[in-house]
C-alpha atoms as a PDB file:
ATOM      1  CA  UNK A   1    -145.928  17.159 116.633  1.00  0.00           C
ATOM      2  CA  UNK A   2    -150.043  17.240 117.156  1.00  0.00           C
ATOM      3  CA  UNK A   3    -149.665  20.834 115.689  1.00  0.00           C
ATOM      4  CA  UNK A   4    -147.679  20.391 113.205  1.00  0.00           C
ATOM      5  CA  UNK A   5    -149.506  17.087 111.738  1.00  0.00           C
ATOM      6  CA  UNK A   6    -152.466  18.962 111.930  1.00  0.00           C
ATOM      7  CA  UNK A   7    -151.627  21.999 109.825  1.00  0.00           C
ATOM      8  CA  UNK A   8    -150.212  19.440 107.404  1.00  0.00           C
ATOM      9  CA  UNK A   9    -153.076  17.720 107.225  1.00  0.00           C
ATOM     10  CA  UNK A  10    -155.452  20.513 106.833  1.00  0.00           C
ATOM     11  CA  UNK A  11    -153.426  21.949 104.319  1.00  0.00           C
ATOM     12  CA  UNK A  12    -153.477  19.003 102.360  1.00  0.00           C
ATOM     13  CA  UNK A  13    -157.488  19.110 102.358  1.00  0.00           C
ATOM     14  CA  UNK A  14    -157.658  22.570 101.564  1.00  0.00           C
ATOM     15  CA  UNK A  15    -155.602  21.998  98.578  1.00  0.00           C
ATOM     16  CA  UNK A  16    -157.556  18.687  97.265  1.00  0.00           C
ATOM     17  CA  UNK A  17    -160.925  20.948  97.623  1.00  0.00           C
ATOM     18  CA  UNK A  18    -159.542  23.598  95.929  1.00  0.00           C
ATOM     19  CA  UNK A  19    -158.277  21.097  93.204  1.00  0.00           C
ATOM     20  CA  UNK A  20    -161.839  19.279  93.035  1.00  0.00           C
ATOM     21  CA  UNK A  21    -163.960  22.623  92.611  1.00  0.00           C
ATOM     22  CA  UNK A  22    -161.431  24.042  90.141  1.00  0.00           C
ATOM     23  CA  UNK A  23    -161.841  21.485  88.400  1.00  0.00           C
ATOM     24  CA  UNK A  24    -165.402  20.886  87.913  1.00  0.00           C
ATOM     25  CA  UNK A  25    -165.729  24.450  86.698  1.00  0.00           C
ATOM     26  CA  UNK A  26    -162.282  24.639  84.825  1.00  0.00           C
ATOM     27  CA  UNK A  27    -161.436  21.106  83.760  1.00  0.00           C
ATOM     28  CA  UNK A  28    -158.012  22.608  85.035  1.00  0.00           C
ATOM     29  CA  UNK A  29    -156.023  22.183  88.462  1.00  0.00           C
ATOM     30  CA  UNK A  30    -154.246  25.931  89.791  1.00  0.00           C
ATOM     31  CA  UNK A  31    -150.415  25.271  89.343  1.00  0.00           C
ATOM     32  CA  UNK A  32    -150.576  27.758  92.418  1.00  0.00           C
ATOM     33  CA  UNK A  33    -152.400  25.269  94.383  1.00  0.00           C
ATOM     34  CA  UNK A  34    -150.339  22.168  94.133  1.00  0.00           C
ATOM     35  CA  UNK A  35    -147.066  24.796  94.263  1.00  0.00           C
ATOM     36  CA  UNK A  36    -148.209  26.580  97.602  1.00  0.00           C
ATOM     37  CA  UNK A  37    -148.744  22.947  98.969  1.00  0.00           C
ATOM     38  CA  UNK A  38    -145.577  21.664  97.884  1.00  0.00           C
ATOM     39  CA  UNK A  39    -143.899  24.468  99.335  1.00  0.00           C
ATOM     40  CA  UNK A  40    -145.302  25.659 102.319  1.00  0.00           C
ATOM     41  CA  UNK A  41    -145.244  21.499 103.629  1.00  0.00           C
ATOM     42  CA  UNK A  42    -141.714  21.024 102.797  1.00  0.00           C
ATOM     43  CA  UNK A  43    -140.843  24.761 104.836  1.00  0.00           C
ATOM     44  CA  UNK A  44    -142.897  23.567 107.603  1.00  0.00           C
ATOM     45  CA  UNK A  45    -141.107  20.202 107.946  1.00  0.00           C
ATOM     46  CA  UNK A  46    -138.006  21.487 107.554  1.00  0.00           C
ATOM     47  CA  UNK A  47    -138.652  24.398 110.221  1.00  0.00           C
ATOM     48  CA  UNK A  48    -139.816  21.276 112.685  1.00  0.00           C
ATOM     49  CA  UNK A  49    -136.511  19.230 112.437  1.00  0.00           C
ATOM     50  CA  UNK A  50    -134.601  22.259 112.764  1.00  0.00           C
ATOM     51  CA  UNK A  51    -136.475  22.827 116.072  1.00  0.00           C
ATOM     52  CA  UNK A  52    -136.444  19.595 117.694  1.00  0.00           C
ATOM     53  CA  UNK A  53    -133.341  17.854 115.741  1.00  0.00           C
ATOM     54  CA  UNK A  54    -136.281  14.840 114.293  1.00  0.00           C
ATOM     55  CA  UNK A  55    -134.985  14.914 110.804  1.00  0.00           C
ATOM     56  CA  UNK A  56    -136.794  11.504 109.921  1.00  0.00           C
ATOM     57  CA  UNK A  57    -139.880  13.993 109.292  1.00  0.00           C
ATOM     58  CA  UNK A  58    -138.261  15.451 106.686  1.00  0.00           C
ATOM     59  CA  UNK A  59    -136.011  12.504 105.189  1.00  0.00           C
ATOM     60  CA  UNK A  60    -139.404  10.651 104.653  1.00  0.00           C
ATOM     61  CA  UNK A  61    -139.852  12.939 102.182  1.00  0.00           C
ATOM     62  CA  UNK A  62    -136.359  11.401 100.529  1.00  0.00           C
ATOM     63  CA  UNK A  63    -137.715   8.486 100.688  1.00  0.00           C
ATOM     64  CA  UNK A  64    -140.767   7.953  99.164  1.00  0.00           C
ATOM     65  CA  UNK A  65    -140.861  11.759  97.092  1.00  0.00           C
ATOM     66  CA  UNK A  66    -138.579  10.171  93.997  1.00  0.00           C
ATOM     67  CA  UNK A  67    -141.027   7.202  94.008  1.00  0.00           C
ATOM     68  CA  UNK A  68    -143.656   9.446  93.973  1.00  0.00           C
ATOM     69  CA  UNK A  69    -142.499  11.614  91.096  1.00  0.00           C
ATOM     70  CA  UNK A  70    -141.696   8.637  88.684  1.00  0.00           C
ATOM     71  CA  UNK A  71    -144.810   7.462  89.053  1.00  0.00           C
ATOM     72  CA  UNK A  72    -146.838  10.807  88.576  1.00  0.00           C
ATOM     73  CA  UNK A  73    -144.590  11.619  86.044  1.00  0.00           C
ATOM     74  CA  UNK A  74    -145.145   7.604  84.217  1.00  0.00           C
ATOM     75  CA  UNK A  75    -149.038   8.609  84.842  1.00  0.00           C
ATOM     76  CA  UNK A  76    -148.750  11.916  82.642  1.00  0.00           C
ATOM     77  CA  UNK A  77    -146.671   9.942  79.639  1.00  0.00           C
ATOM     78  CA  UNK A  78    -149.404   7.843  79.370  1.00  0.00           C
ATOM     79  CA  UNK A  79    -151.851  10.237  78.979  1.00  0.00           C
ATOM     80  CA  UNK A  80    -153.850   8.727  82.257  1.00  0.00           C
ATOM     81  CA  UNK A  81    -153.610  12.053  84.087  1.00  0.00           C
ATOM     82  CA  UNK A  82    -153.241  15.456  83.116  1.00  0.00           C
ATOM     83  CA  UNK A  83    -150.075  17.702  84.495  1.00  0.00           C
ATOM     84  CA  UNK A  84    -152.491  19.378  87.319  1.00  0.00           C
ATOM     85  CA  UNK A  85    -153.164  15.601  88.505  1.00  0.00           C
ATOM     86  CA  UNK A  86    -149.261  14.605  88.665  1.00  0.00           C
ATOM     87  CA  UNK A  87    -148.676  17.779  90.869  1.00  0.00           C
ATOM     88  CA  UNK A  88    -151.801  16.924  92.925  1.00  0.00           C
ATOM     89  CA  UNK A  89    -149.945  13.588  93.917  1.00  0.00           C
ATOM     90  CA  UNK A  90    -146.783  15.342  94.379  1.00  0.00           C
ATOM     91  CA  UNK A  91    -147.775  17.968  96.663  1.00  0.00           C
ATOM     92  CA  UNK A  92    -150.000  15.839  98.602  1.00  0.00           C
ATOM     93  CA  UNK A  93    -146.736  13.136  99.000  1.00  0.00           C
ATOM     94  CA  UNK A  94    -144.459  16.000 100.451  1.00  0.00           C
ATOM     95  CA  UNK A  95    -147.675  17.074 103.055  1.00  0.00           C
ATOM     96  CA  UNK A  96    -148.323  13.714 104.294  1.00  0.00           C
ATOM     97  CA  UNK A  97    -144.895  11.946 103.482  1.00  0.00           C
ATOM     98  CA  UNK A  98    -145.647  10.650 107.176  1.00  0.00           C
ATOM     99  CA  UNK A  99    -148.922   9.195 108.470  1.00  0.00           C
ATOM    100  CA  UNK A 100    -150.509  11.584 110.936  1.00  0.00           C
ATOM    101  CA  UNK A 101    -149.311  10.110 114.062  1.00  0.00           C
ATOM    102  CA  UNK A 102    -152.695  11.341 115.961  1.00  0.00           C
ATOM    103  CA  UNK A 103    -155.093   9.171 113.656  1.00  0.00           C
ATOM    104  CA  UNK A 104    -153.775   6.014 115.360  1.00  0.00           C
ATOM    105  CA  UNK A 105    -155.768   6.618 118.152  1.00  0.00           C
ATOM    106  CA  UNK A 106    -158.727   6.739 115.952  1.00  0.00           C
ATOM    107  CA  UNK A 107    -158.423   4.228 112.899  1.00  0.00           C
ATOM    108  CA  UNK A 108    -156.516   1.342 112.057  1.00  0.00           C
ATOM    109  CA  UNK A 109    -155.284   1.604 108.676  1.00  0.00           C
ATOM    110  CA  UNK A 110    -153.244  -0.781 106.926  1.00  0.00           C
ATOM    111  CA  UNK A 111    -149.983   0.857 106.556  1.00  0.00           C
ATOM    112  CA  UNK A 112    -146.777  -1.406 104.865  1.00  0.00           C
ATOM    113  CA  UNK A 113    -145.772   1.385 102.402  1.00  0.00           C
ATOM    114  CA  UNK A 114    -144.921   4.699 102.659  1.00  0.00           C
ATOM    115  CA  UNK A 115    -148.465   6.838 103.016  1.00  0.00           C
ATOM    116  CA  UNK A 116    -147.736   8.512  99.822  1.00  0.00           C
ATOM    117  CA  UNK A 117    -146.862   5.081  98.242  1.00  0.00           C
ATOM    118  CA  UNK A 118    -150.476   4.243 100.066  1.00  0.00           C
ATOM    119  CA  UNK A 119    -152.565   7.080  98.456  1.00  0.00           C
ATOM    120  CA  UNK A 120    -151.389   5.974  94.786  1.00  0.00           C
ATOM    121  CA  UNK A 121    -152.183   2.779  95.168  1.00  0.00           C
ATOM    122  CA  UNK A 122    -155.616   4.151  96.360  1.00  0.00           C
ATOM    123  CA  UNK A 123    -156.070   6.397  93.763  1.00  0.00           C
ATOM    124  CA  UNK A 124    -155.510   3.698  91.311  1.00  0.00           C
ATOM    125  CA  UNK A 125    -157.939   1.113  92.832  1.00  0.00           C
ATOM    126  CA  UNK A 126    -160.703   4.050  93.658  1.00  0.00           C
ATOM    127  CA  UNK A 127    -159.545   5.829  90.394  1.00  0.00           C
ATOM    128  CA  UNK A 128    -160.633   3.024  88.090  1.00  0.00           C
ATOM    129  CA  UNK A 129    -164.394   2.772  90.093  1.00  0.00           C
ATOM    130  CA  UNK A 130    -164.782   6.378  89.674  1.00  0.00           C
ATOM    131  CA  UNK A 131    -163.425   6.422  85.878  1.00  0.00           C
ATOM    132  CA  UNK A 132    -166.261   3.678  85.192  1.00  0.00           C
ATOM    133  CA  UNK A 133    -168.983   5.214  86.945  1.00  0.00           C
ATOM    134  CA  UNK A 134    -168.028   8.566  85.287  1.00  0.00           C
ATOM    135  CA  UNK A 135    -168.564   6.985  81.899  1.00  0.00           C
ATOM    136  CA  UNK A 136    -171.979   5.466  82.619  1.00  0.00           C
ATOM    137  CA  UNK A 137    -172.922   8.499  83.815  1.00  0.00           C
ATOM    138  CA  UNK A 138    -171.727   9.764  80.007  1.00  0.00           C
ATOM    139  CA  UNK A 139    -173.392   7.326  78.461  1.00  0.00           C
ATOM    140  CA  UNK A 140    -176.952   7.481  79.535  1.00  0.00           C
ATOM    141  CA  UNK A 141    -176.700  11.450  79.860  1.00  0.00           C
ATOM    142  CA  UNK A 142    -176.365  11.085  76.033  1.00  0.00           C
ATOM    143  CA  UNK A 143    -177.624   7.867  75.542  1.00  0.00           C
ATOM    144  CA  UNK A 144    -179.088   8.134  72.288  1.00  0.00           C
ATOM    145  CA  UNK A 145    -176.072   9.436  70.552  1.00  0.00           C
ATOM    146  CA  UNK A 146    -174.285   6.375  72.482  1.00  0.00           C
ATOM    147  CA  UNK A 147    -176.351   3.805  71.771  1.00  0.00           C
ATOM    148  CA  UNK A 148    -176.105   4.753  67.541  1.00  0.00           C
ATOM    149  CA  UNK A 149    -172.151   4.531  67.916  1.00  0.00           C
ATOM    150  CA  UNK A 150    -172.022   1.439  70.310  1.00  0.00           C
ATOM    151  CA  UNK A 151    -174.092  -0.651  68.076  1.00  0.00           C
ATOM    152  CA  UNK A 152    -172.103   0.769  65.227  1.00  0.00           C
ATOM    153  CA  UNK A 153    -168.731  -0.503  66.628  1.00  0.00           C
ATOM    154  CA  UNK A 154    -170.298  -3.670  67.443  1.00  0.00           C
ATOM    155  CA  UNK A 155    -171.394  -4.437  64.025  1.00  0.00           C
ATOM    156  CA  UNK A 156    -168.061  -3.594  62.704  1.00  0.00           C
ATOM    157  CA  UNK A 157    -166.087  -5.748  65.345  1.00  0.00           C
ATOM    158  CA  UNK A 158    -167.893  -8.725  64.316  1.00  0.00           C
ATOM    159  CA  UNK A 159    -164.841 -10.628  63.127  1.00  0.00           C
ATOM    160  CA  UNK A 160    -163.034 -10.042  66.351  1.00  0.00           C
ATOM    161  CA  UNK A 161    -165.804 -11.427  68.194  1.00  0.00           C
ATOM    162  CA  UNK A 162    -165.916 -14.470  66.420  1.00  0.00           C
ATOM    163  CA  UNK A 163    -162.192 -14.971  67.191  1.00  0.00           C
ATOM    164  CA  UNK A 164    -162.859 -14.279  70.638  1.00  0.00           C
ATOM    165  CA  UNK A 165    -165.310 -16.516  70.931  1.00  0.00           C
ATOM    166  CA  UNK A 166    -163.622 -19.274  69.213  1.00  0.00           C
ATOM    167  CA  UNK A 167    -160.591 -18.908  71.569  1.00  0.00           C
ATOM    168  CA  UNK A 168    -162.734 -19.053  74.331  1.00  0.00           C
ATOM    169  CA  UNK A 169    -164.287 -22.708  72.703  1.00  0.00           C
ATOM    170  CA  UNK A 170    -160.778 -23.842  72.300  1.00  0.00           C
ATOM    171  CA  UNK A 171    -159.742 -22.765  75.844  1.00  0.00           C
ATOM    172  CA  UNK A 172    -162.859 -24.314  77.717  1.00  0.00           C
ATOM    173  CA  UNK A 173    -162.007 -27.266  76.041  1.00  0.00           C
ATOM    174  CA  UNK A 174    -158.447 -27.459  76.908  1.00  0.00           C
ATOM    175  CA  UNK A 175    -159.078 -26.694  80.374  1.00  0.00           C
ATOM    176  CA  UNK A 176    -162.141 -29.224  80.611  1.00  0.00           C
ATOM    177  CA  UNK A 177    -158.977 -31.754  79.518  1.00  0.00           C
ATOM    178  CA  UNK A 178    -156.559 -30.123  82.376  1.00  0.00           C
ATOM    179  CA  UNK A 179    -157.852 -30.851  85.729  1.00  0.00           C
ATOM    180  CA  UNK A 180    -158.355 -27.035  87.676  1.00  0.00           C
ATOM    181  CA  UNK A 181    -160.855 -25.905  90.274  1.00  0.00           C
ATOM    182  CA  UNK A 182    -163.837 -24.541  88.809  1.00  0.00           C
ATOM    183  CA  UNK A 183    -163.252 -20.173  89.982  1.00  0.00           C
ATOM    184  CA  UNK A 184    -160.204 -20.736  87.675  1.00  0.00           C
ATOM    185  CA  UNK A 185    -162.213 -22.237  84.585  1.00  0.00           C
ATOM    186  CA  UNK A 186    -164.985 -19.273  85.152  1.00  0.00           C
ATOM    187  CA  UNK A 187    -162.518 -16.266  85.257  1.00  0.00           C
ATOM    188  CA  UNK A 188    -160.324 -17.393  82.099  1.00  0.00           C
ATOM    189  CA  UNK A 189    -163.754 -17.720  80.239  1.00  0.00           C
ATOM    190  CA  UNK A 190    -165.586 -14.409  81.581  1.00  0.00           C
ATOM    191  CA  UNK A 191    -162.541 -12.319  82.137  1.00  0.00           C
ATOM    192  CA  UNK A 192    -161.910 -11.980  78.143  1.00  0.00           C
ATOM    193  CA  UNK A 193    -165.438 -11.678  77.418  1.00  0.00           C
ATOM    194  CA  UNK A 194    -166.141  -8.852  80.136  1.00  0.00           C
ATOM    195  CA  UNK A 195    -162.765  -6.891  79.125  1.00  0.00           C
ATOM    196  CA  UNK A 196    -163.547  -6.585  75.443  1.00  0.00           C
ATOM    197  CA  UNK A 197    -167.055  -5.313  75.824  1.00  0.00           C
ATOM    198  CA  UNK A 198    -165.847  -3.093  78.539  1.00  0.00           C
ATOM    199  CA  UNK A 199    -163.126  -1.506  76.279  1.00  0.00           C
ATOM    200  CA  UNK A 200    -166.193  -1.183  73.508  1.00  0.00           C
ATOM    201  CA  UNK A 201    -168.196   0.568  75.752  1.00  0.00           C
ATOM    202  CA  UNK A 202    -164.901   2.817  76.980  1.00  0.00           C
ATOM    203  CA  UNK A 203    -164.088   3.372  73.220  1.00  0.00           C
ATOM    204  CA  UNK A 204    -167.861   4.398  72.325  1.00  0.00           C
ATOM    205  CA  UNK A 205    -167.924   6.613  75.625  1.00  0.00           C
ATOM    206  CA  UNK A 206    -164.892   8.247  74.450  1.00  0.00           C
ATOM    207  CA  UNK A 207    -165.863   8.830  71.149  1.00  0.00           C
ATOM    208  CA  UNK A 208    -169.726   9.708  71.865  1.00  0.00           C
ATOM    209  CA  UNK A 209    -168.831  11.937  74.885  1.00  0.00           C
ATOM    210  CA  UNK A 210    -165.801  13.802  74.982  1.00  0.00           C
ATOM    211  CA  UNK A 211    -163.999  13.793  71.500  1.00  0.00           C
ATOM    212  CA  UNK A 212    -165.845  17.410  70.323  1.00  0.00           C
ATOM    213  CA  UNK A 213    -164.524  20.072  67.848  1.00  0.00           C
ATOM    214  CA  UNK A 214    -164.373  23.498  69.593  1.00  0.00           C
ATOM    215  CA  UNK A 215    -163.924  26.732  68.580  1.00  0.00           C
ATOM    216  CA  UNK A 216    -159.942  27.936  68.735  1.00  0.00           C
ATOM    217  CA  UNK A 217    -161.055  31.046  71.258  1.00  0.00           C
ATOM    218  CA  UNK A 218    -162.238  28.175  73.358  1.00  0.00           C
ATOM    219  CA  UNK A 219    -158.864  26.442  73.947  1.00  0.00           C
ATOM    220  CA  UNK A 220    -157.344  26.091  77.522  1.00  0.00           C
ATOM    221  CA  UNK A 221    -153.989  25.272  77.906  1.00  0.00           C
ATOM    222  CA  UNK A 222    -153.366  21.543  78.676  1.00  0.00           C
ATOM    223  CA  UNK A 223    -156.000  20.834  76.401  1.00  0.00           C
ATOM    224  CA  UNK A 224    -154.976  17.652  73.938  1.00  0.00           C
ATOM    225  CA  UNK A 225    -156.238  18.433  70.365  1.00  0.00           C
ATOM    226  CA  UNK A 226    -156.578  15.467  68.001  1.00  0.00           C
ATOM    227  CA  UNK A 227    -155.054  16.866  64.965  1.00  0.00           C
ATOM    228  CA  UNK A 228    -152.172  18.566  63.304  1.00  0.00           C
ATOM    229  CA  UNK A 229    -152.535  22.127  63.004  1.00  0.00           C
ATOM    230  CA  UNK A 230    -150.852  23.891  60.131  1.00  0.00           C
ATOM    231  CA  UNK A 231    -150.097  27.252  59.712  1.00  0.00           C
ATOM    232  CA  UNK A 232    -148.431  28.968  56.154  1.00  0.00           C
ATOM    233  CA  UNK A 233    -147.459  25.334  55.746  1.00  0.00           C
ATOM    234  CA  UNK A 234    -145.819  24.647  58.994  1.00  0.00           C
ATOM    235  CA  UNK A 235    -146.913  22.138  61.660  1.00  0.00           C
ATOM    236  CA  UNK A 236    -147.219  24.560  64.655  1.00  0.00           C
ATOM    237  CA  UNK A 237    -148.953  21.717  66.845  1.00  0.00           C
ATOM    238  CA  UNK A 238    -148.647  18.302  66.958  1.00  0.00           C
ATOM    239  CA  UNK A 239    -151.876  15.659  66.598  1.00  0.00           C
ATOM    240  CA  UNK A 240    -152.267  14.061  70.523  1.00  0.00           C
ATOM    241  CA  UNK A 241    -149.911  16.419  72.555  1.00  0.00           C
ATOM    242  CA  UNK A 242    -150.937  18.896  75.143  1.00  0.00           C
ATOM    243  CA  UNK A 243    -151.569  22.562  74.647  1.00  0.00           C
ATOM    244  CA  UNK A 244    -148.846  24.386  75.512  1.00  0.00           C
ATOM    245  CA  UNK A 245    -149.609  28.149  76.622  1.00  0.00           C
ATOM    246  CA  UNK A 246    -146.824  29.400  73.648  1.00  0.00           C
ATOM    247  CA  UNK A 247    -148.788  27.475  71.407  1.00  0.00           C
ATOM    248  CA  UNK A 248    -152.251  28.758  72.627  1.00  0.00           C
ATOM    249  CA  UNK A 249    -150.820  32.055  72.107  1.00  0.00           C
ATOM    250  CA  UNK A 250    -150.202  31.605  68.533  1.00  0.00           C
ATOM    251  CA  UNK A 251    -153.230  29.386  67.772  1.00  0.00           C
ATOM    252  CA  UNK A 252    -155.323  32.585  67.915  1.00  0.00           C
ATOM    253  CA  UNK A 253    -153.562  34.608  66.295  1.00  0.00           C
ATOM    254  CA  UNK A 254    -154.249  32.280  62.909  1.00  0.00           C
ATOM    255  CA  UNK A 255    -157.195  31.523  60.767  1.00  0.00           C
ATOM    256  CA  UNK A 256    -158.155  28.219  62.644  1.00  0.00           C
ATOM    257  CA  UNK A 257    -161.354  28.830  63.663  1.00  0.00           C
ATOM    258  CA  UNK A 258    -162.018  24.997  64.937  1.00  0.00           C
ATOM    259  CA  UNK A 259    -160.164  22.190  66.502  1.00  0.00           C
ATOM    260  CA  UNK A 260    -160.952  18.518  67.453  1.00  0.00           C
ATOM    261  CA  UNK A 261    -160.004  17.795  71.342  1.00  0.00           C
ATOM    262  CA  UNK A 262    -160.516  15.203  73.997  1.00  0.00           C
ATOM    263  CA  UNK A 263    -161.856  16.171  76.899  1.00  0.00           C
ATOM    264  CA  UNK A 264    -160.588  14.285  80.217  1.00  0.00           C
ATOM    265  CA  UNK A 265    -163.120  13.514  82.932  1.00  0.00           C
ATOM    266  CA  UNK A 266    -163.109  15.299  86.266  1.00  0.00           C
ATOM    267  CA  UNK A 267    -160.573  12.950  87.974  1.00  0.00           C
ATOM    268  CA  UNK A 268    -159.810  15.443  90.880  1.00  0.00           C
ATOM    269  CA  UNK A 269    -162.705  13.892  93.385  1.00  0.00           C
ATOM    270  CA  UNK A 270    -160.729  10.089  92.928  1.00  0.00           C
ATOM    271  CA  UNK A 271    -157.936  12.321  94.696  1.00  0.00           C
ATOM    272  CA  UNK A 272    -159.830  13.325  97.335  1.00  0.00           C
ATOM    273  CA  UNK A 273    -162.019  10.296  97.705  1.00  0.00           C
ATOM    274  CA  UNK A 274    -158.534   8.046  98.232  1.00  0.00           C
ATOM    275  CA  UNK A 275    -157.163  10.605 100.444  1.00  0.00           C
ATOM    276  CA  UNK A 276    -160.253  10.003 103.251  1.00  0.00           C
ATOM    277  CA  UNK A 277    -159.991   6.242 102.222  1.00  0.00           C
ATOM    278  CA  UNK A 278    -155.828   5.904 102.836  1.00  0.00           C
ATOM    279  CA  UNK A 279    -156.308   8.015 105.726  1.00  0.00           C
ATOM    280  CA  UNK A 280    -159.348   5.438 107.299  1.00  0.00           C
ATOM    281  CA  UNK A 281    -158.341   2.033 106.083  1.00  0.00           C
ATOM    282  CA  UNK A 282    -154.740   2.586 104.524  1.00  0.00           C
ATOM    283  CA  UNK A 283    -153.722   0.621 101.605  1.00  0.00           C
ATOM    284  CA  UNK A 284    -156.956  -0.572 100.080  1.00  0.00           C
ATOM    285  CA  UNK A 285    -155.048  -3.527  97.972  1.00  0.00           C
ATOM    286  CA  UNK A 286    -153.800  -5.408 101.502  1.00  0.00           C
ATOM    287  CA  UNK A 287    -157.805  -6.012 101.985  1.00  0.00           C
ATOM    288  CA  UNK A 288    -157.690  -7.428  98.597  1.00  0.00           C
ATOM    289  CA  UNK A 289    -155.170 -10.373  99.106  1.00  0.00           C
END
C-alpha cells in the first residue's frame, strides 16, 4: 500500500508541476498531462485491487469522481476555469481519490469529505487569495493605465454609489432600532461597501490588464475572443466562447488580421498551492467554523 500511495502521490506532483510551468509559459495546460494522470492512476488502482482483492481503493474513485466532474465541469460553464483547469481537478481526484494512508503518521489534517471533495474546497478558498493577489500584482505592474480607468469607472458609477450609500443610512438605522450585537451591525455596513469597490477594482483590472486585441496568427486554442467574427457574411465564431482548434484553423485562413480576447490569469499554482495545503491541514473551511 506504502508503494503504491507513493507512486500516486508523486505522480500527482509531477503532473501539477508540469501543469504550473506550462502554464506560465503557455497560458495552456497539456491535455496529455491531465490524460496520462487520469489514466495511468486509475490502471494502477485497479491493478492493486486485483492483487490484493481491496476494491474500496478503487470504488473511492465511484464515489467522489461524479462529484468531482460536476463540479469541474459547473467551474468551466461559468467561465471560472479554463478546460485544462477542470481536467487538472479531475485527474488529480482519480490519483488521490484516497488520502495517503502514510501521511497520518506525519500531519493531522482535517479530513470529513472525500480528499478530492477536500482539494476543491481548497482550491476555492486558496483560489480566491491567489486570484486577488494576482490582480494587485496587475494593477500596480500597469498602474498608470489602471489608475486612468479606475477613476474613470468611479466617476461614472456615481449614482450607484449614492444608492449604496443611502441603503446603508437606511439599514444602520433600522438596525440601531433592532437590538443585535455590534460584529453583526459592522459586517452588514462594511460588507456592501468593501464588495462593490472590490468588484470596481476586479472590473478595472480586467479591463486595464487582460482584455487586449491580438493579432489572429497569435491565437491559441482555448482562447475566449470578445467578439463575433464574420466571414463572407457568416458568423464563424461566436462573441465570449472558447477557441475551438476547427475554428483556429479557419480563423487564419481569412482576412482577420486582429481580434479582442481575455486573457485568464495563471491559476495553475492555486492547484498546486491547495494540493500541499489539503495534504498538511485537510479541509481548510473546518478551521473556518
Amino acid at each position: 500500500m506504502l508503494e503504491v500511495e507513493l507512486i500516486l502521490l508523486i505522480l500527482a506532483f509531477v503532473v501539477a508541476i508540469i501543469a504550473v510551468i506550462s502554464d506560465i509559459k503557455t497560458t495552456e495546460v497539456p491535455d496529455y498531462a491531465n490524460y496520462f494522470l487520469m489514466f495511468s492512476a486509475l490502471s494502477i488502482r485497479i491493478l492493486y485491487s486485483l492483487t490484493t482483492g481491496d476494491w474500496s481503493f478503487t470504488s473511492a474513485i465511484i464515489i467522489s469522481f461524479p462529484v468531482v466532474f460536476i463540479l469541474a465541469l459547473l467551474m468551466y460553464k461559468l467561465k471560472q476555469w479554463g478546460g485544462g483547469d477542470a481536467k487538472l481537478l479531475m485527474s488529480l481526484s482519480i490519483a488521490l481519490a484516497t488520502y495517503p494512508s502514510f501521511l497520518l503518521e506525519i500531519f493531522n489534517p482535517k479530513l470529513v469529505f472525500p480528499f478530492p471533495i477536500t482539494l476543491f474546497t481548497n482550491i476555492l478558498i486558496i483560489g480566491a487569495v491567489y486570484s486577488l493577489t494576482y490582480a494587485i500584482f496587475l494593477a500596480v505592474k500597469s498602474r498608470k493605465k489602471f489608475a486612468r480607468a479606475l477613476a474613470e469607472i468611479i466617476k461614472n458609477t456615481k449614482a450607484m454609489q449614492i444608492k449604496i450609500l443611502s441603503a446603508l443610512i437606511l439599514a444602520v438605522i433600522l438596525l440601531a432600532v433592532i437590538n443585535i450585537p455590534k460584529i453583526i451591525l459592522v459586517a452588514a455596513i462594511v460588507s456592501p461597501i468593501i464588495l462593490f469597490y472590490l468588484y470596481i477594482f476586479i472590473k478595472t483590472v480586467e479591463k486595464t490588464c487582460l482584455i487586449k486585441r491580438i493579432p489572429t496568427e497569435k491565437l491559441m486554442e482555448g482562447d475566449l475572443i470578445l467578439e463575433n467574427l464574420i466571414y463572407k457574411n457568416k458568423i464563424i465564431h461566436k462573441k465570449y466562447q472558447e477557441l475551438t482548434e476547427k475554428q483556429l484553423v479557419l480563423i487564419k485562413k481569412t482576412n482577420i488580421e486582429t481580434v479582442r480576447i481575455k486573457e485568464g490569469i495563471v491559476f495553475t499554482p492555486a492547484f498546486l498551492i491547495s494540493l500541499i495545503a489539503s495534504l498538511i491541514f485537510g479541509n481548510l473551511f473546518l478551521y473556518l467554523l
